[in-house]
Protein backbone atom coordinates (compact mmCIF):
# COMPACT_ATOMS: atom_id res chain seq x y z
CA UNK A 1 11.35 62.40 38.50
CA UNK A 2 11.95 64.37 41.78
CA UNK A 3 14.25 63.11 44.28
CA UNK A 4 13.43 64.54 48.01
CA UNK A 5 15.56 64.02 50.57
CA UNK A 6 12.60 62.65 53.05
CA UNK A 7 9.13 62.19 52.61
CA UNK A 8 6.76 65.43 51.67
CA UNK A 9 2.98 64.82 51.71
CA UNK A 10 1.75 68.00 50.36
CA UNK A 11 4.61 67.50 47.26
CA UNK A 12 2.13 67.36 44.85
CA UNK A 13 0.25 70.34 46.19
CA UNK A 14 2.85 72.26 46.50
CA UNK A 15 3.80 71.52 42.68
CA UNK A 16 0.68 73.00 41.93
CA UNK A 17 0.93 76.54 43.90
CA UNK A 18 1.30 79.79 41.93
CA UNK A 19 4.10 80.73 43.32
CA UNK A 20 6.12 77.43 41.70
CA UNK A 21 5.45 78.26 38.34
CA UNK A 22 7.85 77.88 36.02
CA UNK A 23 10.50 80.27 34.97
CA UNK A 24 14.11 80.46 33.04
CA UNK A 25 16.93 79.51 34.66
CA UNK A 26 19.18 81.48 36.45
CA UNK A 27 16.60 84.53 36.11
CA UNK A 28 17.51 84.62 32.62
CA UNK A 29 20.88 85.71 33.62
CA UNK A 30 19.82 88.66 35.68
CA UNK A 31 19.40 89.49 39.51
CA UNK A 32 16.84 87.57 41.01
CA UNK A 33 15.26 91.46 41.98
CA UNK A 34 15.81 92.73 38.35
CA UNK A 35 14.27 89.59 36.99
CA UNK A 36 11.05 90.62 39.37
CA UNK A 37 10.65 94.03 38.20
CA UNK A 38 9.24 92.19 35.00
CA UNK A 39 9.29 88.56 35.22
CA UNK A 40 8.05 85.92 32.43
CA UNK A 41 6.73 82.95 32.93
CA UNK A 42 4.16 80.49 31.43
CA UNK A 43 1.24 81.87 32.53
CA UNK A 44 -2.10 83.31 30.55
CA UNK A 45 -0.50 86.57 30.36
CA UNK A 46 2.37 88.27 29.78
CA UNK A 47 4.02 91.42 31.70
CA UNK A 48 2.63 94.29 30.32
CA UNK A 49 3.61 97.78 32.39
CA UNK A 50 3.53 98.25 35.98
CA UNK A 51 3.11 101.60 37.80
CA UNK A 52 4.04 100.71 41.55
CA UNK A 53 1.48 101.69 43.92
CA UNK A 54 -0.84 102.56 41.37
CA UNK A 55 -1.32 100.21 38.67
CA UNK A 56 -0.03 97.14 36.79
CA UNK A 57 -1.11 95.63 33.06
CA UNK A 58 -0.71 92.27 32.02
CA UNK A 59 -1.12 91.67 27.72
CA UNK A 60 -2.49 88.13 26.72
CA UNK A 61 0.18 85.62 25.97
CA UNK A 62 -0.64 84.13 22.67
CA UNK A 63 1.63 81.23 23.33
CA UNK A 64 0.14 80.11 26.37
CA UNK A 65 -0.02 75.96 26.33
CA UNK A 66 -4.37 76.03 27.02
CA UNK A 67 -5.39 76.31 23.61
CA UNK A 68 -8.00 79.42 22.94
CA UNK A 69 -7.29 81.06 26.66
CA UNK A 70 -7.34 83.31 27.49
CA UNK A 71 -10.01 85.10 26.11
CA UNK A 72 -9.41 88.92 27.07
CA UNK A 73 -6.18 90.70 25.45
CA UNK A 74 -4.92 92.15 28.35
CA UNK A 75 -5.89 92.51 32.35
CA UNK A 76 -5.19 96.20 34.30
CA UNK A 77 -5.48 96.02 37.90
CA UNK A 78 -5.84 99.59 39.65
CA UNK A 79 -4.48 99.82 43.42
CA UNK A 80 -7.67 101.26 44.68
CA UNK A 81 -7.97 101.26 48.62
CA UNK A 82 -10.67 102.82 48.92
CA UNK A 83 -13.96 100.21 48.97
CA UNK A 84 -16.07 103.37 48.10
CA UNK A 85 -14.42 104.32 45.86
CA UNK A 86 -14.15 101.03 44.26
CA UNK A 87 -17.87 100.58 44.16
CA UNK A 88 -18.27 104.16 42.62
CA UNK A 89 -15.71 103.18 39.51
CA UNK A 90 -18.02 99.72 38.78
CA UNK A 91 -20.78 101.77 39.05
CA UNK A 92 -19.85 104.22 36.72
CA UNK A 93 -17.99 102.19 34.30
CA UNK A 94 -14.49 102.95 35.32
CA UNK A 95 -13.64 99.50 36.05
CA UNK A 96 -15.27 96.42 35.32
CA UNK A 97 -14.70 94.52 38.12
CA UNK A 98 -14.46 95.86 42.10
CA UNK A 99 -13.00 93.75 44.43
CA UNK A 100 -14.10 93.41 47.68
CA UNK A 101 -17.16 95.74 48.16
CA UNK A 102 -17.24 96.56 52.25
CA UNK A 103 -20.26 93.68 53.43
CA UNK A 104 -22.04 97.20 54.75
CA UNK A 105 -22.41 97.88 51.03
CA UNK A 106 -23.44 95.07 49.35
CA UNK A 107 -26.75 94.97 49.48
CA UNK A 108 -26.40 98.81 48.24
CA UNK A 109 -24.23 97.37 45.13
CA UNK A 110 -26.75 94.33 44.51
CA UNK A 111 -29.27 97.49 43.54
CA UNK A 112 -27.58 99.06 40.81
CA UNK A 113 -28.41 99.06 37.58
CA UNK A 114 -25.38 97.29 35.05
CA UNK A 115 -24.10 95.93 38.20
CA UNK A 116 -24.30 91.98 39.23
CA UNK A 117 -22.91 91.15 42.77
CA UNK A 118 -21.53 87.80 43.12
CA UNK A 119 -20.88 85.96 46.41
CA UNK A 120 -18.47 82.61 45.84
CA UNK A 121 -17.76 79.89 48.35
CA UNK A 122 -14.62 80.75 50.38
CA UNK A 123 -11.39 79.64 52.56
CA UNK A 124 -10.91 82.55 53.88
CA UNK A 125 -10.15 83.08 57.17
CA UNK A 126 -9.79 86.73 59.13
CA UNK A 127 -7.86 87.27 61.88
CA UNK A 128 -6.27 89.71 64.73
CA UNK A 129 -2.34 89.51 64.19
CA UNK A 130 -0.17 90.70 67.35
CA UNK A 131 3.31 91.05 66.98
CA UNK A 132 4.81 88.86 69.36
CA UNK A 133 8.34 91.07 69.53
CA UNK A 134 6.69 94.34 70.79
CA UNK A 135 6.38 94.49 74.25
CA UNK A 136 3.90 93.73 76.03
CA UNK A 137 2.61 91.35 73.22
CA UNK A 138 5.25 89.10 74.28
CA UNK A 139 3.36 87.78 77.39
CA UNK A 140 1.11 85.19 77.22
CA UNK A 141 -0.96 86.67 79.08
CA UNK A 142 -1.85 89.88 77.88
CA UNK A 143 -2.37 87.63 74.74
CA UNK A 144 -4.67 85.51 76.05
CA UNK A 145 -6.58 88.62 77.85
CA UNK A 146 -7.49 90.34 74.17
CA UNK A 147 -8.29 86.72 73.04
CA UNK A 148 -11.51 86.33 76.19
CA UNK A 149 -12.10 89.55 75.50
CA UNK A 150 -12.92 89.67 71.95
CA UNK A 151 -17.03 89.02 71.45
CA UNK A 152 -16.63 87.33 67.57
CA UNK A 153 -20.24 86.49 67.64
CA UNK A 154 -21.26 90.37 68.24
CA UNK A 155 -18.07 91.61 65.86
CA UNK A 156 -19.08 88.55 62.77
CA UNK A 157 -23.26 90.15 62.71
CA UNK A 158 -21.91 93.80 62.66
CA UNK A 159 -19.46 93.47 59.90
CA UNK A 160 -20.24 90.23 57.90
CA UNK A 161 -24.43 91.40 57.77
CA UNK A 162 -25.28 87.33 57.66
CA UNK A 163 -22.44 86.53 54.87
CA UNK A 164 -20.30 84.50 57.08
CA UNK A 165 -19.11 82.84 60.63
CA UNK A 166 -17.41 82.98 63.80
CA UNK A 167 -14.16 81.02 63.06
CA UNK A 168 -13.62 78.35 65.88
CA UNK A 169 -10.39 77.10 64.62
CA UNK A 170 -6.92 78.76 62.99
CA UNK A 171 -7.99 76.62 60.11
CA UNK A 172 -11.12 77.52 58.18
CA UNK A 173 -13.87 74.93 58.11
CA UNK A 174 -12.93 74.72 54.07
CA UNK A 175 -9.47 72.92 54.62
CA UNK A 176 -8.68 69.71 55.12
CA UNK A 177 -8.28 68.43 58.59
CA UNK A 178 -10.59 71.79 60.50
CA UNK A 179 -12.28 70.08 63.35
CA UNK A 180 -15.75 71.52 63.77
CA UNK A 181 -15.10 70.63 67.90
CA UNK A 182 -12.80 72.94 68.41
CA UNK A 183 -12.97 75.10 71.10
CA UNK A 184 -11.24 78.60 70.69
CA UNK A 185 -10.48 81.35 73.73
CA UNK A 186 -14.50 82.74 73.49
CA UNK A 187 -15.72 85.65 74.86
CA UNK A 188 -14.88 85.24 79.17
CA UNK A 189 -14.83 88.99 80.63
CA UNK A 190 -13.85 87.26 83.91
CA UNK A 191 -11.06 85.05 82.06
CA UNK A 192 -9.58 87.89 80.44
CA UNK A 193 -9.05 90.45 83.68
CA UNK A 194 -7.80 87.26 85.26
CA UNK A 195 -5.09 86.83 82.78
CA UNK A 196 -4.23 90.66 82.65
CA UNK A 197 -4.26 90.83 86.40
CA UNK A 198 -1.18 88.26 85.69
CA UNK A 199 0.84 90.08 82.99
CA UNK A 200 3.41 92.40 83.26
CA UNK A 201 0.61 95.01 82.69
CA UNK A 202 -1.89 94.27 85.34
CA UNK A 203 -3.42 97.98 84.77
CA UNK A 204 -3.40 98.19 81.20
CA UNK A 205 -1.56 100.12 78.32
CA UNK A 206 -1.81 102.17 74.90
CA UNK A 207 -1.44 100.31 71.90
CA UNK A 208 -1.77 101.02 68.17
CA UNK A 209 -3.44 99.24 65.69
CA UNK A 210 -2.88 99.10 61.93
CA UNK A 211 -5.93 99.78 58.92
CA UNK A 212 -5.88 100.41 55.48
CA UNK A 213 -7.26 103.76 55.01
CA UNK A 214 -10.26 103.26 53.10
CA UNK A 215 -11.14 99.56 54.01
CA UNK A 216 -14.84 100.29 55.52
CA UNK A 217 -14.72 96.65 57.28
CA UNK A 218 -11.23 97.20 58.52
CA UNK A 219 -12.05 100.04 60.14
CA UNK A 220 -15.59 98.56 61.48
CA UNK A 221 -13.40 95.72 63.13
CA UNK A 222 -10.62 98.18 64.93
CA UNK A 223 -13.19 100.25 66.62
CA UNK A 224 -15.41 97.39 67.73
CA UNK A 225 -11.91 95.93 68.97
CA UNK A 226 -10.76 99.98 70.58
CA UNK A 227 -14.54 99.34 72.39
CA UNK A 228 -13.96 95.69 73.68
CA UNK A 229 -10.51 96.02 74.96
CA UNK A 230 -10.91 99.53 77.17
CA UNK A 231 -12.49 97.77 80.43
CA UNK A 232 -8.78 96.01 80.44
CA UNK A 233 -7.44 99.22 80.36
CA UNK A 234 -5.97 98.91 76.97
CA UNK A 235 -6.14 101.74 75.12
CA UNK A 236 -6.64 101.30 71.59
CA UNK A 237 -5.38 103.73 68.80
CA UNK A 238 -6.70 103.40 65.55
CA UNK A 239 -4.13 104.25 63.17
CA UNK A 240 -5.78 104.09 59.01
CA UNK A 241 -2.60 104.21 56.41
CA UNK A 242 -2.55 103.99 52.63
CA UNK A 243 -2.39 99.62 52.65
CA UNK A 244 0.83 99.56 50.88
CA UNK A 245 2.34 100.71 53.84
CA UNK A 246 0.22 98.90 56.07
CA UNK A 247 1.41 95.83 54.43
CA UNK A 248 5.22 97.00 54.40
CA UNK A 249 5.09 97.47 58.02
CA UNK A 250 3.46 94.67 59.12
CA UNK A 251 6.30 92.47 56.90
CA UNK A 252 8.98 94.10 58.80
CA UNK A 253 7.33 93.88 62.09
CA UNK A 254 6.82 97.52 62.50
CA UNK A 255 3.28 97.13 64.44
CA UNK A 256 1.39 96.54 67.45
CA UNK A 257 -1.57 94.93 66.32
CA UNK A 258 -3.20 94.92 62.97
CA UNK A 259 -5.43 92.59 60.72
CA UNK A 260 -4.80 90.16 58.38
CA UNK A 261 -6.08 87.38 56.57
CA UNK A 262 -5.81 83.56 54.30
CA UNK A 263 -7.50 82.23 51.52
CA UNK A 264 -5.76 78.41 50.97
CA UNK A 265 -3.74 78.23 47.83
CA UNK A 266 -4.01 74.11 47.29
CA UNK A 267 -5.68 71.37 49.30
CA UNK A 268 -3.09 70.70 52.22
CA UNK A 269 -3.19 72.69 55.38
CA UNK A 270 0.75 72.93 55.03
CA UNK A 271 0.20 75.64 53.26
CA UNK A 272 -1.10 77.56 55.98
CA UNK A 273 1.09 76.11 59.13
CA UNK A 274 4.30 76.56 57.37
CA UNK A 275 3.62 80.14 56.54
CA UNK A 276 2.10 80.73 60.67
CA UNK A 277 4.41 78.80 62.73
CA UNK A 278 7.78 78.44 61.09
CA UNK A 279 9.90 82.06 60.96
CA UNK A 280 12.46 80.16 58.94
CA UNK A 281 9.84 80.35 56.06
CA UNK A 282 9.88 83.67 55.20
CA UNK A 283 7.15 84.89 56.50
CA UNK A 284 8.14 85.65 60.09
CA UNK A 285 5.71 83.38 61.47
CA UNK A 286 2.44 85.15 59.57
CA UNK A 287 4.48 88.51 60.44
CA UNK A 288 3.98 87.61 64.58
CA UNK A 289 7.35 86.71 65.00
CA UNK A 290 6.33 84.36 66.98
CA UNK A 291 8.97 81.06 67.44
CA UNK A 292 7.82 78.05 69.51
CA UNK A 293 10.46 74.86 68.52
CA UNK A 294 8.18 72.20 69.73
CA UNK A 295 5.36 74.03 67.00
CA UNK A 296 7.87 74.15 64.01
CA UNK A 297 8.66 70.37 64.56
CA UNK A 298 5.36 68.92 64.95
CA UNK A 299 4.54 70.93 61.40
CA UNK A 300 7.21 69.17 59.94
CA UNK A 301 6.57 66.13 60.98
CA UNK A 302 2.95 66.46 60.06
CA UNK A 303 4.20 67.54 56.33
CA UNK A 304 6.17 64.44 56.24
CA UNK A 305 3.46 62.30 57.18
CA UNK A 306 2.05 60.18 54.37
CA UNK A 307 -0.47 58.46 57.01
CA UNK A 308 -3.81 60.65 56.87
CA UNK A 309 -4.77 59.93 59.93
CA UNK A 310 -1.80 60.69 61.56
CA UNK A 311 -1.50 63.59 59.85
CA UNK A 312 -4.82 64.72 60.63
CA UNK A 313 -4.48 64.60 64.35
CA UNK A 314 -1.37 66.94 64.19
CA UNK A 315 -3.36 69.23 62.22
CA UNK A 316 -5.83 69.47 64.28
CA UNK A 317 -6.20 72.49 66.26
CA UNK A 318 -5.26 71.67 70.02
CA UNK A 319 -6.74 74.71 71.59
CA UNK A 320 -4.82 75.47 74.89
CA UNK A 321 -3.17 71.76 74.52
CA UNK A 322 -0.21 72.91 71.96
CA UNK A 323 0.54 69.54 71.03
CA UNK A 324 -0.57 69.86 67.56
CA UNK A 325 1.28 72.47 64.29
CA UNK A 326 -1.40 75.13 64.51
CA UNK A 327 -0.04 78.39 66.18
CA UNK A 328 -1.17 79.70 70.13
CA UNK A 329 -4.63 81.01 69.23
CA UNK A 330 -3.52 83.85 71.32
CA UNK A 331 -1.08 84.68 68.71
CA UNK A 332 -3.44 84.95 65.47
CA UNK A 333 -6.52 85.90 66.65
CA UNK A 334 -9.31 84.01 64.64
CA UNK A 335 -11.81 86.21 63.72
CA UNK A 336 -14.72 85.06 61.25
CA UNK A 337 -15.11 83.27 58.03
CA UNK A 338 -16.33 85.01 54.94
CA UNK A 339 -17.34 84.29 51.69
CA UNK A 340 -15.85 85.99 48.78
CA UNK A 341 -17.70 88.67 46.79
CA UNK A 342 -17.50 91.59 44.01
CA UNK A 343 -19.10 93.75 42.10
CA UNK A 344 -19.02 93.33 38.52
CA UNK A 345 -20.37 95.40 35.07
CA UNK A 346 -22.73 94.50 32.85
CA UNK A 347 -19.90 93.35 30.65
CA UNK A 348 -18.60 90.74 32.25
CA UNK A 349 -18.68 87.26 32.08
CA UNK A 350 -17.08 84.09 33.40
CA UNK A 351 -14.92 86.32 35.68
CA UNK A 352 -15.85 84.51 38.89
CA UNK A 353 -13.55 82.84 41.68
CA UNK A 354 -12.62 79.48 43.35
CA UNK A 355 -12.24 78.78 47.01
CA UNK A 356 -8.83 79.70 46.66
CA UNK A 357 -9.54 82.91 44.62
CA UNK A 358 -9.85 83.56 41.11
CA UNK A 359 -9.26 82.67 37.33
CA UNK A 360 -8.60 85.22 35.16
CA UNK A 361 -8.22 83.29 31.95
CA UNK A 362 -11.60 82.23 32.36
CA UNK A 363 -12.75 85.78 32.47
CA UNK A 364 -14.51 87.12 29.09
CA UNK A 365 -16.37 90.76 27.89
CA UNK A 366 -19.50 90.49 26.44
């Protein structure tokens, strides 16, 4: 039995999500950061050796409650940030699996010998982050003014090559509640020198924005972005880092603008709102540090909301309206919608993914 203090919609959701799996109490009398640096749980596998930055191995756990899984004795993921060089290790055997070919390369991949590309059904959702504590993101307007300037439909056909969308909403058209009618800040030349003309930075600025060196699409994206934004006068630098850093400095705020993106977890949007609009939740507001009080309540309200209905219309995106829990679409820029994909050896089998993302007890050697 579980005894909440109000009602929680998404309880049994939330019960299911990775990150409440199971483990001793009280760390197993350590530090709740010692216990992390190798954690047990009741997973498929067990914690194996970790490298930081470079590698980590998980060992099959022969205990684990699903009888005859899994079926491979032990998992190695490689932090490889390069997408070429990913590509070139499935290729030549190095790895079995690469994650994430760059779409410019996939139909490259698809014509390999020993190597099968596979394309899964997605939630994923890409977007434009902008830090909403570094002037001048701050302003509304300057927000809304990279928002009508942004041409998704021209940006989704020269990165995606026909494997995905514009995204209309903050919530991808895969979770429940999206409504297909909404109406995001589209491409308005006119709209977005109007709203500059009304910031704090009528003529413009310099700005940075964040890539993982080695991510082909990132990089695609920022210099389609450094191209749409220079008739506002904003000057776009494109700055590529190794992606453990990009990802360290976006946590701690330490960025103008940078990319980011969500694949759902469970079936209820929560999920997703909690982690964009409330900064109590420990994500700083999807790293925007953005903080609207009217936002945060409406979430929770809509999380405590047993009523579908009525939860659906505070789910659904409000556009310009705000009177829903989805964040200012001038905050998290929605981008496009993608499918999921890698490249995989001959080898493998049953090592495909879900909506949310993958399996990897189902995955088997031949």
């Amino acid at each position: 039995m579980v005894d909440l203090k109000y009602p929680w919609a998404p309880l049994i959701a939330d019960l299911s999500l990775f990150s409440n799996g199971i483990i001793p109490a009280n760390y197993d009398g350590q530090t709740e950061e010692a216990f992390y640096q190798h954690p047990v749980g009741t997973g498929p596998f067990k914690w194996g050796t970790w490298d930081k930055g470079k590698s980590l191995k998980l060992v099959r756990n022969d205990t684990y409650w699903q009888q005859g899984k899994p079926h491979l004795d032990s998992v190695t993921w490689t932090d490889t940030s390069d997408s070429n060089t990913r590509n070139l290790q499935v290729k030549g055997g190095q790895a079995d699996i690469a994650e994430f070919p760059a779409w410019s390369t996939v139909a490259q991949l698809k014509a390999a010998p020993n190597v099968n590309v596979d394309l899964f059904p997605s939630t994923r959702t890409d977007y434009l982050a902008l830090n909403t504590t570094k002037k001048p993101f701050g302003d509304e307007h300057v927000r809304r003014a990279i928002a009508y300037a942004i041409d998704r439909e021209a940006l989704t056909k020269a990165v995606l090559f026909g494997n995905g969308t514009v995204a209309n909403s903050f919530l991808s058209s895969a979770t429940p509640y999206y409504a297909k009618q909404t109406q995001g800040l589209d491409l308005d030349m006119a709209a977005a020198k109007k709203e500059m003309a009304q910031s704090a930075t009528p003529s413009g600025f310099n700005t940075t924005i964040l890539v993982s060196a080695g991510e082909a699409d990132a990089l695609t994206l920022a210099q389609i972005l450094q191209s749409e934004l220079k008739p506002l006068g904003i000057n776009v630098t494109v700055s590529q880092l190794d992606a453990n850093t990009v990802n360290t400095r976006q946590q701690a705020l330490d960025y103008d603008m940078t990319f980011t993106a969500w694949t759902m977890d469970i079936s209820d949007p929560d999920e997703l709102t909690t982690f964009a609009v409330d900064p109590t939740a420990g994500s700083k507001s999807f790293y925007t540090g953005y903080s609207d009080k009217a936002l945060i309540a409406a979430n929770t309200e809509a999380a405590k909301t047993l009523d579908q209905a009525t939860a659906g219309a505070l789910h659904q995106d409000p556009g310009d309206g705000r009177p829903g829990c989805v964040p200012d679409p001038a905050v998290l820029l929605a981008l496009c919608l993608c499918q999921q994909r890698q490249g995989a050896g001959p080898q493998c089998h049953s090592a495909g993914q879900l909506p949310p993302g993958g399996r990897v007890e189902e995955g088997q050697l031949r």
